[in-house]
N, C-alpha and C. Protein backbone atom coordinates (compact mmCIF):
# COMPACT_ATOMS: atom_id res chain seq x y z
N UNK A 1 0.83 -1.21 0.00
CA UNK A 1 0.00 0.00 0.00
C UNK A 1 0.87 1.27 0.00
N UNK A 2 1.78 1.21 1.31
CA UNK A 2 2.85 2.04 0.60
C UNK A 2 3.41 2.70 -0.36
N UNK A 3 3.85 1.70 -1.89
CA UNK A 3 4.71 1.97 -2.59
C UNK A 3 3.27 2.76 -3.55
N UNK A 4 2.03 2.45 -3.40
CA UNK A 4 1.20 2.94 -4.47
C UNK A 4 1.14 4.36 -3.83
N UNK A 5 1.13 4.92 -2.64
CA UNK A 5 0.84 6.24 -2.27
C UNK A 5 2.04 7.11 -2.95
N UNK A 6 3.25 6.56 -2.95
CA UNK A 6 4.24 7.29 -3.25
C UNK A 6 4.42 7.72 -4.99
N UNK A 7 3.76 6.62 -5.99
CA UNK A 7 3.53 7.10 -7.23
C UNK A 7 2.71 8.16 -7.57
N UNK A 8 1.21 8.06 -6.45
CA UNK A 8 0.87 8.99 -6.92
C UNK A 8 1.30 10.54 -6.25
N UNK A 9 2.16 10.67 -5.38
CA UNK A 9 2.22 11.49 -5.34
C UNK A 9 3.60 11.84 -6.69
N UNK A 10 4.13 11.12 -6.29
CA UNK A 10 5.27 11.57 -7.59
C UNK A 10 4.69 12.21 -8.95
N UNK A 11 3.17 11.21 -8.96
CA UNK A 11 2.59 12.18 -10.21
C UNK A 11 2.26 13.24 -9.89
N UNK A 12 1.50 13.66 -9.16
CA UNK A 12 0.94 15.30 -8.37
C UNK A 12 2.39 15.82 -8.74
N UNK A 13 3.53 15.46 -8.02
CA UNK A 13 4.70 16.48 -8.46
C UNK A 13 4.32 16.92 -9.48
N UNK A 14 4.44 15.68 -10.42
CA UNK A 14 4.92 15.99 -12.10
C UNK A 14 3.86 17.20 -12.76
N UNK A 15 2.55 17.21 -12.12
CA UNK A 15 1.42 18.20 -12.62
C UNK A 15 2.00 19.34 -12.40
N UNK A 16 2.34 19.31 -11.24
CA UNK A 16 2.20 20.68 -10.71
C UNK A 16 3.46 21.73 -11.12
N UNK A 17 4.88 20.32 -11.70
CA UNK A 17 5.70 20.95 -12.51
C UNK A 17 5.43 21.36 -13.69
N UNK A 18 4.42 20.47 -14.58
CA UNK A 18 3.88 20.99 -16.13
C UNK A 18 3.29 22.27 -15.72
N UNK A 19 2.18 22.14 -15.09
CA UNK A 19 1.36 23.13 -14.64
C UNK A 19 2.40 24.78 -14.47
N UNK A 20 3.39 24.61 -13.86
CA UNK A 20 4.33 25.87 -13.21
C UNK A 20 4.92 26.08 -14.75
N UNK A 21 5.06 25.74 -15.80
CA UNK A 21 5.84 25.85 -17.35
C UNK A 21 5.36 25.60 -18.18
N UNK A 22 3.75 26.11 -17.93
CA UNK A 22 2.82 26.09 -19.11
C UNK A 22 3.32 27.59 -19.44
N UNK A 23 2.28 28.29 -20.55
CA UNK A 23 2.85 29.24 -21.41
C UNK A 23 1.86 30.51 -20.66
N UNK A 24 1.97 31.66 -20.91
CA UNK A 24 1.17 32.60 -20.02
C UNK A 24 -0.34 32.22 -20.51
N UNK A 25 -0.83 32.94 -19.44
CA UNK A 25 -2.39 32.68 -20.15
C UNK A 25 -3.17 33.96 -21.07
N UNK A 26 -4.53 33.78 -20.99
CA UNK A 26 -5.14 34.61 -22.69
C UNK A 26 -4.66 35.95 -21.86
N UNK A 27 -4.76 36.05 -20.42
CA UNK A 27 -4.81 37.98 -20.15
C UNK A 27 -3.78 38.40 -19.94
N UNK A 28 -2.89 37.91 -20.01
CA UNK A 28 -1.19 38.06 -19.91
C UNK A 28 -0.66 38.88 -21.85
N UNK A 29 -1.13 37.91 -22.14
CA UNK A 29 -0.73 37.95 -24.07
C UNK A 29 -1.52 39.08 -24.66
N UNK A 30 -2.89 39.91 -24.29
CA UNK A 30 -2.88 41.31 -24.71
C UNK A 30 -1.62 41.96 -24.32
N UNK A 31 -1.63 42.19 -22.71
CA UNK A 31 -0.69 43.11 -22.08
C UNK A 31 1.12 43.18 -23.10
N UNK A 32 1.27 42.02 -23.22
CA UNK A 32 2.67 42.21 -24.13
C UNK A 32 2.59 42.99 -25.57
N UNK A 33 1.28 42.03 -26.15
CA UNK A 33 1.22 43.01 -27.28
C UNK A 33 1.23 44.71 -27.06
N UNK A 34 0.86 45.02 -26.65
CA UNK A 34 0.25 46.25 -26.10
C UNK A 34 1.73 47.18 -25.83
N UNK A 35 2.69 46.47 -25.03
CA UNK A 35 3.76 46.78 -24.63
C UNK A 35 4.99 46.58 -25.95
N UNK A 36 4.67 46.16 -26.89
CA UNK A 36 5.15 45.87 -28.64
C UNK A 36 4.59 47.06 -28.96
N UNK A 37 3.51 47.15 -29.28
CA UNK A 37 3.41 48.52 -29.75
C UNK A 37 3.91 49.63 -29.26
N UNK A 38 3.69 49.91 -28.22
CA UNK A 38 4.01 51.20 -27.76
C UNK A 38 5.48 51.74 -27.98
N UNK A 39 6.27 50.03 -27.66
CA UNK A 39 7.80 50.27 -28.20
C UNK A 39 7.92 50.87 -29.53
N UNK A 40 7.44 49.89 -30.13
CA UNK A 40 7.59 50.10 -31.70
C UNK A 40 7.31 52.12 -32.32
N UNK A 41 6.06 52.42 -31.67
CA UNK A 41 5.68 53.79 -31.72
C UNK A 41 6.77 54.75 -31.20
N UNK A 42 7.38 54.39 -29.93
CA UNK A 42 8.06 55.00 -29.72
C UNK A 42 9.29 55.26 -30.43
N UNK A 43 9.72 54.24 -30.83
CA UNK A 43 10.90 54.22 -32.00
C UNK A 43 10.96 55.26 -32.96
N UNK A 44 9.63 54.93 -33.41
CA UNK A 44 9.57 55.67 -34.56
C UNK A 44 9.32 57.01 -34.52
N UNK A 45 9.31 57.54 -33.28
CA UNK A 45 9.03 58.81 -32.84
C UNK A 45 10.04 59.16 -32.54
N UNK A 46 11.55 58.53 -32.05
CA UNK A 46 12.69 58.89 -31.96
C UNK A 46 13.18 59.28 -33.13
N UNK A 47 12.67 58.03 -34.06
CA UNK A 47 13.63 58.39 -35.24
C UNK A 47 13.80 59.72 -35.64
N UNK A 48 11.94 59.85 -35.86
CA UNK A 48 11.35 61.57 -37.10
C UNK A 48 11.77 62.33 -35.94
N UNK A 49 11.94 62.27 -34.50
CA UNK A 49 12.67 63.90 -33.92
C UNK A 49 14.14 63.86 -34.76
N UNK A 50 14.89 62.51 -34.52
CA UNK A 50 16.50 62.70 -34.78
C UNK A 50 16.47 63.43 -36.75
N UNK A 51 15.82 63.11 -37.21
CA UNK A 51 15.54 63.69 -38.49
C UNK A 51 15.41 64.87 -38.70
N UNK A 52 14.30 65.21 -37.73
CA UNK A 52 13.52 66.61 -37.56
C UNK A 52 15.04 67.49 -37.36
N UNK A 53 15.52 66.93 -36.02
CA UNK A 53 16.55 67.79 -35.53
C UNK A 53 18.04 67.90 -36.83
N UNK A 54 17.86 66.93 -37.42
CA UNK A 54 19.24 66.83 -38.40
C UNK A 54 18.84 68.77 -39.20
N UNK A 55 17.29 68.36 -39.82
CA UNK A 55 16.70 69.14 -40.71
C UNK A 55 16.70 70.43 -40.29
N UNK A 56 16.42 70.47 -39.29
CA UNK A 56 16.69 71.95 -38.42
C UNK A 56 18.59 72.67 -38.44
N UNK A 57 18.95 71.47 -37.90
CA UNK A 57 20.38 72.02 -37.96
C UNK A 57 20.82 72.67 -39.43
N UNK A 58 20.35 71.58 -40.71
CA UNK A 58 20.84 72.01 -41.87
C UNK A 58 20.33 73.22 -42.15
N UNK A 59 18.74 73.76 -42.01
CA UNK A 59 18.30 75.44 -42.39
C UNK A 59 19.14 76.19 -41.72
N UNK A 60 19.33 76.04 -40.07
CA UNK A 60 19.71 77.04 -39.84
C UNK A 60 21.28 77.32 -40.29
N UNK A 61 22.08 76.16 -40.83
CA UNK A 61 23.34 76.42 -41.21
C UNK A 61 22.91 77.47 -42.55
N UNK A 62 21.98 77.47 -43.37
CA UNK A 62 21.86 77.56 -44.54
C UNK A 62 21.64 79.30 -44.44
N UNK A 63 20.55 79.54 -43.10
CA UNK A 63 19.78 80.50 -42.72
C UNK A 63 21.53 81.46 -42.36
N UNK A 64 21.96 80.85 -41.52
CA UNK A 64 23.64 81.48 -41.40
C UNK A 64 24.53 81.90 -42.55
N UNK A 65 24.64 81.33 -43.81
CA UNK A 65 25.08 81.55 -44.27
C UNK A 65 24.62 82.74 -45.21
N UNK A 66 23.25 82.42 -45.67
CA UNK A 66 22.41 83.43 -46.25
C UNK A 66 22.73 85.11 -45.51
N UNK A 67 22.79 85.27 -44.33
CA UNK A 67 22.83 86.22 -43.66
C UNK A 67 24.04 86.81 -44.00
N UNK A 68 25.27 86.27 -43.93
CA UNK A 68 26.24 86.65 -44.26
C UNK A 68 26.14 87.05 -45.61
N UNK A 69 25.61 86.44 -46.53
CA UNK A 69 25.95 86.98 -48.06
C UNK A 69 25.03 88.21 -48.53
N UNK A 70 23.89 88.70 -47.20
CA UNK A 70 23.33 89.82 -47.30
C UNK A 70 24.00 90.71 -46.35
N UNK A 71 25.18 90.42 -45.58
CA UNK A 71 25.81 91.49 -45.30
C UNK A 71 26.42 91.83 -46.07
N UNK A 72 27.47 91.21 -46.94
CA UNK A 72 28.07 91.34 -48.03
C UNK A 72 27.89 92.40 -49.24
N UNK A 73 26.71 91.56 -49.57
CA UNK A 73 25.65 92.65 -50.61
C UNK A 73 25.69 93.73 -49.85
N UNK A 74 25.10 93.88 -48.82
CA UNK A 74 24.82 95.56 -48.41
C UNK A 74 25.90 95.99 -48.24
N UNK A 75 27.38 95.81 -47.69
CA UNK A 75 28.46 96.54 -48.09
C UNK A 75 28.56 96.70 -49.52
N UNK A 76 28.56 95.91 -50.33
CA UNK A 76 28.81 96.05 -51.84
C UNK A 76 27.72 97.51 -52.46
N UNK A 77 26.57 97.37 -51.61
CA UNK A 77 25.31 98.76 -52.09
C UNK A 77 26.21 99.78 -51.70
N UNK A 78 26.24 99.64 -50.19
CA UNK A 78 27.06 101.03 -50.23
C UNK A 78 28.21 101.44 -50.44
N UNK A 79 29.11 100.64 -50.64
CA UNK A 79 29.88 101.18 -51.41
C UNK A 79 29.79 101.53 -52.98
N UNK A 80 28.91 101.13 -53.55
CA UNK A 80 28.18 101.72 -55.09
C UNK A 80 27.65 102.86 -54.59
N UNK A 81 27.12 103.18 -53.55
CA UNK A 81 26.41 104.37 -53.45
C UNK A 81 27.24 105.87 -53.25
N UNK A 82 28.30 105.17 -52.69
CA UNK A 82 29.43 106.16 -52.37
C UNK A 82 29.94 106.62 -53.82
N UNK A 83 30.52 105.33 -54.28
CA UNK A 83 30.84 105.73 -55.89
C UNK A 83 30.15 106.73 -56.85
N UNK A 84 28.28 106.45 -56.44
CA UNK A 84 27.60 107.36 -57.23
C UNK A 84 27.67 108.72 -57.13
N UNK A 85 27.93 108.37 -55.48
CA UNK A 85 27.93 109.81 -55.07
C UNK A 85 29.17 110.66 -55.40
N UNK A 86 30.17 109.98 -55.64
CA UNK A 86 31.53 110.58 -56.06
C UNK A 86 31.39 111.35 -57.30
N UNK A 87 30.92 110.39 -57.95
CA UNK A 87 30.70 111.04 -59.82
C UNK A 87 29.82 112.17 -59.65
N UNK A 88 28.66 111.77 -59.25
CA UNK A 88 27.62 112.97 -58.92
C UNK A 88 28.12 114.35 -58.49
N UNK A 89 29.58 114.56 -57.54
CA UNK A 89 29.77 115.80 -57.49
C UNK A 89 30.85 115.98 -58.20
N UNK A 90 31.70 114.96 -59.09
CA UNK A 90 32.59 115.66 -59.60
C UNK A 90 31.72 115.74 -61.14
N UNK A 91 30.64 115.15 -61.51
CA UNK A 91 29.68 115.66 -62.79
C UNK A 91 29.14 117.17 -62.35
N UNK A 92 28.65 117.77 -61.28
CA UNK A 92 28.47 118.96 -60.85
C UNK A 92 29.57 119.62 -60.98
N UNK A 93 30.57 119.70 -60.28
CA UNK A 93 31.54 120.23 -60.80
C UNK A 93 31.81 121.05 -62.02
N UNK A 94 31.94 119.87 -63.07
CA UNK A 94 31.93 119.60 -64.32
C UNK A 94 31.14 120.67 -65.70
N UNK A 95 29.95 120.39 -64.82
CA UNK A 95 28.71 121.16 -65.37
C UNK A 95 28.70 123.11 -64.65
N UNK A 96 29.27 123.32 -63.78
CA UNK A 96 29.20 124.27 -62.97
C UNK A 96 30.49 124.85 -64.17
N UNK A 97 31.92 124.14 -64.38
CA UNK A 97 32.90 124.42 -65.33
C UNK A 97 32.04 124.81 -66.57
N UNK A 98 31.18 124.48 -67.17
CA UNK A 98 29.93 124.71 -68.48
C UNK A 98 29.45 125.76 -68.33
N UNK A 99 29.13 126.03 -67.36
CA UNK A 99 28.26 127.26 -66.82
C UNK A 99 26.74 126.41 -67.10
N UNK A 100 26.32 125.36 -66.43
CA UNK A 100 24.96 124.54 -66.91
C UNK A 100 24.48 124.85 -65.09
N UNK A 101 25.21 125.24 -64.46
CA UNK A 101 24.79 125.25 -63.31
C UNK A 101 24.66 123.77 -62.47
N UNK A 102 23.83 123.83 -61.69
CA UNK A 102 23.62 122.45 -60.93
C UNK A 102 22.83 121.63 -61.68
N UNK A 103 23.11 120.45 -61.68
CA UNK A 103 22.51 120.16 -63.34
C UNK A 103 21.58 119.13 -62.07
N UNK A 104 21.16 119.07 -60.74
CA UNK A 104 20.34 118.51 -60.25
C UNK A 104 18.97 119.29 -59.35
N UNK A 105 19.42 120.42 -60.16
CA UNK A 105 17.97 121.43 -60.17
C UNK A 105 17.91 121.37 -61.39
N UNK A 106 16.41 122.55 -61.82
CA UNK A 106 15.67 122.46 -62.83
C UNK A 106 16.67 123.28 -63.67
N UNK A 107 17.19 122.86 -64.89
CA UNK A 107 18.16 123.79 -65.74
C UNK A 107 17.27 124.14 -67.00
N UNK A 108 15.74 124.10 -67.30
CA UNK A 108 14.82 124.67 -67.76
C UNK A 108 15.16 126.06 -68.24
N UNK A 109 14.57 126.71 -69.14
CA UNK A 109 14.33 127.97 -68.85
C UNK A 109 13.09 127.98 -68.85
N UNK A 110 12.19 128.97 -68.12
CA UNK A 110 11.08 129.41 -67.91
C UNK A 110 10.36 129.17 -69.05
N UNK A 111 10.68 130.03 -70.40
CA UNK A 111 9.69 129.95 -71.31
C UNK A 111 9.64 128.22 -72.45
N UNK A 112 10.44 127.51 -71.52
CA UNK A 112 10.56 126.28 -72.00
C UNK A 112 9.38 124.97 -71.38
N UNK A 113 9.21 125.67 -69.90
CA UNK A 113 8.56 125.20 -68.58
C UNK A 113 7.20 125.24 -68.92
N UNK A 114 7.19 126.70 -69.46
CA UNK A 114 5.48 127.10 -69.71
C UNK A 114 5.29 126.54 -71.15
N UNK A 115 6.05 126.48 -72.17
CA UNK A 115 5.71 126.09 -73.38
C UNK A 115 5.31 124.19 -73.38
N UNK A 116 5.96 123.52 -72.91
CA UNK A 116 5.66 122.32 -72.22
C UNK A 116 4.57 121.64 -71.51
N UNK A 117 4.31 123.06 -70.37
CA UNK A 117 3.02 122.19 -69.99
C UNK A 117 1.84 123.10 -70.65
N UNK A 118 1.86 123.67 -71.73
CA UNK A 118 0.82 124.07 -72.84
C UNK A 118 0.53 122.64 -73.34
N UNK A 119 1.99 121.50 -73.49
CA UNK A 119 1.91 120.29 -74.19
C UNK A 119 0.88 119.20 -73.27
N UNK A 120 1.13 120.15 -72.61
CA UNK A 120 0.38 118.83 -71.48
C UNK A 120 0.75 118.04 -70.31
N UNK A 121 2.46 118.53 -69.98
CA UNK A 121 3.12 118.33 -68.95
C UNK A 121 2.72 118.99 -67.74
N UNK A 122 1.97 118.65 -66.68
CA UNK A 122 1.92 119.05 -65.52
C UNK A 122 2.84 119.94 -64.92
N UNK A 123 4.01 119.07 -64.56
CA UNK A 123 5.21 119.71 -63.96
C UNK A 123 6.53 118.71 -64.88
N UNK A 124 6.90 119.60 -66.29
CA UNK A 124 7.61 119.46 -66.92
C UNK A 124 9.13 118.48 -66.44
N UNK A 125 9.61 118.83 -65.75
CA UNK A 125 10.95 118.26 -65.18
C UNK A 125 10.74 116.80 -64.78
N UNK A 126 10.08 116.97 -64.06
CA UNK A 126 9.18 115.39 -63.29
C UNK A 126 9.19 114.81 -64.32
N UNK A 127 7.50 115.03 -65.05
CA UNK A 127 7.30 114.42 -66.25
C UNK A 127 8.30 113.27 -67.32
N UNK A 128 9.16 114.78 -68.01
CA UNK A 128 10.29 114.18 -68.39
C UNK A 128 11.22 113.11 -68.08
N UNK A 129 11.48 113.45 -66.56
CA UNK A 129 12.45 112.07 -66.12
C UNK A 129 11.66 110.77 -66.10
N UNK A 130 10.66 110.78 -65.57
CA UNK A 130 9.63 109.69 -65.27
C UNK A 130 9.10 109.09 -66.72
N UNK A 131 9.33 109.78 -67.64
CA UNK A 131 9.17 109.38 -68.87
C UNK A 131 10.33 108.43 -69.47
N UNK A 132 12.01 108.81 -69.30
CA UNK A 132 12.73 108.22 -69.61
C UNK A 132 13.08 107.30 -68.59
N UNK A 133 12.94 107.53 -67.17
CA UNK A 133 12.80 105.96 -66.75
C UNK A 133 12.62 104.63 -66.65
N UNK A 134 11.34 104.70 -67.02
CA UNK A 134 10.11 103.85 -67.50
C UNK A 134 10.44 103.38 -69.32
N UNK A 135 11.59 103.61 -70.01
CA UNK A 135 11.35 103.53 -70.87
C UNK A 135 13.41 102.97 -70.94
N UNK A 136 13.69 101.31 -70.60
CA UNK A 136 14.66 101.22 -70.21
C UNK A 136 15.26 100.49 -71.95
N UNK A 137 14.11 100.24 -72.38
CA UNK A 137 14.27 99.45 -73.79
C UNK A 137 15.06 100.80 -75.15
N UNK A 138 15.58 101.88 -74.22
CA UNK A 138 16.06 102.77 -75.30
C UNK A 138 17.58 102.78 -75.44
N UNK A 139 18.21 102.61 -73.94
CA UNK A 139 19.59 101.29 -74.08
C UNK A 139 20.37 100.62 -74.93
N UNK A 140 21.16 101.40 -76.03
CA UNK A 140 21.21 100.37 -76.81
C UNK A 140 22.71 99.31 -76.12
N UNK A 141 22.38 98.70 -75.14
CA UNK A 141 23.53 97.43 -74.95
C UNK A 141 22.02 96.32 -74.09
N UNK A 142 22.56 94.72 -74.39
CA UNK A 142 22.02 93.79 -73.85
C UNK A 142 22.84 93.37 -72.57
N UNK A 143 22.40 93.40 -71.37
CA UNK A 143 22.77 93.08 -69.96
C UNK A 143 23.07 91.47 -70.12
N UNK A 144 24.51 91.09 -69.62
CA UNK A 144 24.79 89.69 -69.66
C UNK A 144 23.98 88.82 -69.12
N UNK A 145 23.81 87.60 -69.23
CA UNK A 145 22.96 86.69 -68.41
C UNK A 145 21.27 86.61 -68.41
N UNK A 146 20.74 86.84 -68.25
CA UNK A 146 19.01 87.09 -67.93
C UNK A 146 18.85 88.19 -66.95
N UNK A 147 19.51 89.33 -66.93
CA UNK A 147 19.05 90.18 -66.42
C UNK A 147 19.27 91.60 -67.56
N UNK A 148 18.73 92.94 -67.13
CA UNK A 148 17.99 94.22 -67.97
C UNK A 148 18.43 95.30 -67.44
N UNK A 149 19.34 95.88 -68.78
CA UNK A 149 19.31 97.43 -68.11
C UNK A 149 18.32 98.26 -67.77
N UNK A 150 18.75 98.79 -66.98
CA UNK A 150 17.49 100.32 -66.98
C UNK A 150 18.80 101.12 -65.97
N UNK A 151 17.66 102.38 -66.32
CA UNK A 151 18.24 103.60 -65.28
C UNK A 151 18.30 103.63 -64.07
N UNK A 152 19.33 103.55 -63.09
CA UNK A 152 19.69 102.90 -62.01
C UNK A 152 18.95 104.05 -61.19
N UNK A 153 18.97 104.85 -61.55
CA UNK A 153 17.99 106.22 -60.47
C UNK A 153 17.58 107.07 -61.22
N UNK A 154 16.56 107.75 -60.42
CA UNK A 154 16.07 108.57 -61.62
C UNK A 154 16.93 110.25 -60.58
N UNK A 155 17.54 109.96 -60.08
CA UNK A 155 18.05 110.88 -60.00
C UNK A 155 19.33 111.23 -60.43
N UNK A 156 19.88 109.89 -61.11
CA UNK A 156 20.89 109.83 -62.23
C UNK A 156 20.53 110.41 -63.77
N UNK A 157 19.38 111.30 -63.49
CA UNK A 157 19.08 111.44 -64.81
C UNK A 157 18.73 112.81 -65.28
N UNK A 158 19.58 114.03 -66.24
CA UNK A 158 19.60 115.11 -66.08
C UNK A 158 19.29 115.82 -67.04
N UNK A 159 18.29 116.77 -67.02
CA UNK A 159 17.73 117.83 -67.85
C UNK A 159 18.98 118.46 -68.37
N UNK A 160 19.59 118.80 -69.21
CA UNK A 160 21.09 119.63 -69.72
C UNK A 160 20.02 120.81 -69.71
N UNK A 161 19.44 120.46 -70.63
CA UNK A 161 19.00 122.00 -71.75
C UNK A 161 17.41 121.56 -72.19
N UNK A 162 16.76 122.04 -72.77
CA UNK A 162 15.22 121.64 -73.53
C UNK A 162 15.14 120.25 -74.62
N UNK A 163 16.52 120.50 -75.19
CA UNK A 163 16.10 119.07 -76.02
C UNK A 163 17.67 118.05 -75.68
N UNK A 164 18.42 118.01 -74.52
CA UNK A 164 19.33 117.40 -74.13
C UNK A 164 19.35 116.70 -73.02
N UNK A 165 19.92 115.28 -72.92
CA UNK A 165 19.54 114.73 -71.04
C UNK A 165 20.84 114.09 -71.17
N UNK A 166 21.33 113.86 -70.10
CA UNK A 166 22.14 112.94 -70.00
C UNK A 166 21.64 111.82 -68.91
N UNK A 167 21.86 110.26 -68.90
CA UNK A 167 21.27 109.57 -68.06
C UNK A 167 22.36 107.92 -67.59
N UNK A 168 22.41 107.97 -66.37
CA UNK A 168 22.99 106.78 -66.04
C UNK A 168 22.19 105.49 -66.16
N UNK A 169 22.84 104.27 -66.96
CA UNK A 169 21.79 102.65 -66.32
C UNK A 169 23.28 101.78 -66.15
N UNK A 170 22.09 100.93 -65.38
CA UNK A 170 23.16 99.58 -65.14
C UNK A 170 22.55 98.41 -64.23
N UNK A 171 23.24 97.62 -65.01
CA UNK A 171 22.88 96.23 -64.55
C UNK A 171 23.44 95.41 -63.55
N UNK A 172 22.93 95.55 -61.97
CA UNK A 172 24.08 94.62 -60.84
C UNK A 172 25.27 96.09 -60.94
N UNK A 173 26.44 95.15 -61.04
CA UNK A 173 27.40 96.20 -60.94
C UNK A 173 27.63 96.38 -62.30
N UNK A 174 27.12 96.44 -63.75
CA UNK A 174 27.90 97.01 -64.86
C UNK A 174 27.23 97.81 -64.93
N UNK A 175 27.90 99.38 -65.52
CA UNK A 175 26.89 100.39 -65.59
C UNK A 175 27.60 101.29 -66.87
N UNK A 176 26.88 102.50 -67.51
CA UNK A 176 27.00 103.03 -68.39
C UNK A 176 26.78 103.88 -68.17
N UNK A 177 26.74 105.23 -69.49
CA UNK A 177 25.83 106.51 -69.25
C UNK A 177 25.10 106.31 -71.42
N UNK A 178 24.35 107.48 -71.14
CA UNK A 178 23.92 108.17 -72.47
C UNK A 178 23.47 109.77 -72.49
N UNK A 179 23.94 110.04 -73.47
CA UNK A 179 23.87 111.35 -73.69
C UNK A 179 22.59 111.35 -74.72
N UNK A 180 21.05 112.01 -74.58
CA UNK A 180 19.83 111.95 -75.54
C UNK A 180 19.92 113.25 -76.04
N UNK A 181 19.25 113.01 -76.70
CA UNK A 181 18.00 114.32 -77.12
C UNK A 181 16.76 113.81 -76.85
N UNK A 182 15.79 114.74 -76.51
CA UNK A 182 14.36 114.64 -76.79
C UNK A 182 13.54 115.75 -77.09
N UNK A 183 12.58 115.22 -77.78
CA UNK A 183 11.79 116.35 -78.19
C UNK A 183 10.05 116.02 -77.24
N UNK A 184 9.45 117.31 -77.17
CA UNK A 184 8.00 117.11 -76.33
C UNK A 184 7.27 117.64 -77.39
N UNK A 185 5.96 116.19 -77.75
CA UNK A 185 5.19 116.37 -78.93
C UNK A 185 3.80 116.48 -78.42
N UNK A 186 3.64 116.56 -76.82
CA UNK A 186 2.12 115.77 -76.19
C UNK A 186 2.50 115.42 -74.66
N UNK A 187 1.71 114.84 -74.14
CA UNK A 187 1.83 114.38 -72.50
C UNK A 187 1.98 113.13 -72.69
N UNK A 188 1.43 112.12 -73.36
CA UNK A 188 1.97 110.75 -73.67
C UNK A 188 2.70 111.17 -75.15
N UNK A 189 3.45 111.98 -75.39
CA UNK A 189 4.26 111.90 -76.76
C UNK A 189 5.33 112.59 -76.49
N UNK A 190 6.70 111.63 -76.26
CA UNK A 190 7.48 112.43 -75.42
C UNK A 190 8.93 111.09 -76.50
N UNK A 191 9.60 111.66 -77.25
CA UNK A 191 10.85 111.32 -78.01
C UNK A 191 12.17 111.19 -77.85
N UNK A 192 12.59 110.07 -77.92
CA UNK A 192 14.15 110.07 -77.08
C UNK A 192 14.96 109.24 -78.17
N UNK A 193 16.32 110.18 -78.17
CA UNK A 193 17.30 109.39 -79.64
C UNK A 193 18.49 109.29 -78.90
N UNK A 194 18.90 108.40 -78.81
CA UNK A 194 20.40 108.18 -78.21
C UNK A 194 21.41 108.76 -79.12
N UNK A 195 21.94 110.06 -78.60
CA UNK A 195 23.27 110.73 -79.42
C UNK A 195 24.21 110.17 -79.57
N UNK A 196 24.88 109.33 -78.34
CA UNK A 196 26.01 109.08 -77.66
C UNK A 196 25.90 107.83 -76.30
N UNK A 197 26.45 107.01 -76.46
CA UNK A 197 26.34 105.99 -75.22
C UNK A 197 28.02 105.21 -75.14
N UNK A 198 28.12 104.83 -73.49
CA UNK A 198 29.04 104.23 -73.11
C UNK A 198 29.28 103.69 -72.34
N UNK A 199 29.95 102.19 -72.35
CA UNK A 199 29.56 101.33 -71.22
C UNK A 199 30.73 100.67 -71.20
N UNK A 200 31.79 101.11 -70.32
CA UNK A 200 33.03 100.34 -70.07
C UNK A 200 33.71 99.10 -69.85
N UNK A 201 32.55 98.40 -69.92
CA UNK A 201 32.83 96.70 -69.43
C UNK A 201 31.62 96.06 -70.79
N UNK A 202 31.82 96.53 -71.82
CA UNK A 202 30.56 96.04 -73.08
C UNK A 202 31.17 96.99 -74.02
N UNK A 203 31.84 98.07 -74.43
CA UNK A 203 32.45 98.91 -75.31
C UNK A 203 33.86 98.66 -75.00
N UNK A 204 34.59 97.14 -75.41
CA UNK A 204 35.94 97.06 -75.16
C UNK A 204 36.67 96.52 -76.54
């Protein structure tokens, strides 16, 4: 009787060892999944910041550099501006040597002023410049590359006499002058002939 009590317990062991190294059960096996995903999400949320952040670093290197090449430029303006301004008083000068006076007041004469806006010019001087401004296709040189002359200011641009102007253009940094004539036929009829033109970096 003995030896039969002792098998079965040896079997009870053996259950209770299967039993202890069975596999988890059904409410165990959501919870992991669950804990898969979230990893997985998270990953991928590391990744697109480490991306994000690469992408950021590269604008703002880009944003840095940009800045610098608009400091650049704006030294490069003003020092063109200085230049303009150089010519501008030694062309006064120049004109003062003529006896043309300040050739950046009105060098009109009166009965030229009034005969003009009989034509239909408001305020003759204005008029005039604002006329050859606007009108950059009279130029005779083509600007290298895909870009267009015109008259770099309109305060580069000077009444001599009634039917004489002289006028600066330029493209970036190449620039020129022309010496016109024009004649006033009307308020929209206003005539411009290039006498004389010169452009030091295109006339070589």
């Amino acid at each position: 009787m003995g030896k039969k009590k002792r098998k079965s317990t040896t079997k009870d062991e053996n259950k209770n060892t299967e039993a202890s190294i069975e596999p988890t059960t059904d409410e165990e096996a959501p919870k992991k999944s669950i804990w898969k995903v979230l990893s997985t999400v998270l990953f991928v949320i590391c990744i697109i910041l480490v991306i994000y952040a690469y992408d950021l670093r590269y604008e703002y290197k880009n944003c840095d550099e940009n800045l610098g090449m608009c400091f650049v430029e704006l030294e490069n303006a003003e020092a063109e501006v200085g230049d303009l301004n150089v010519r501008l008083e030694r062309m006064e000068r120049e004109a003062n040597a003529h006896g043309l006076g300040d050739i950046t007041k009105n060098p009109l004469p009166d009965k030229y002023i009034e005969e003009f806006k009989k034509k239909g010019l408001l305020n003759p001087v204005n008029n005039l410049l604002n006329d050859l401004y606007h009108r950059p296709e009279i130029i005779p040189y083509d600007a290298p590359g895909n870009f267009t002359f015109r008259f770099s200011d309109r305060r580069l641009v000077y009444l001599l006499s009634p039917n004489r102007a002289f006028a600066n253009f330029a493209s970036r940094d190449i620039k020129g002058w022309l010496y016109l004539s024009y004649k006033v036929n009307g308020k929209d009829d206003i005539q411009w002939k290039v006498i004389e033109s010169y452009c030091p970096d295109l006339d070589k």
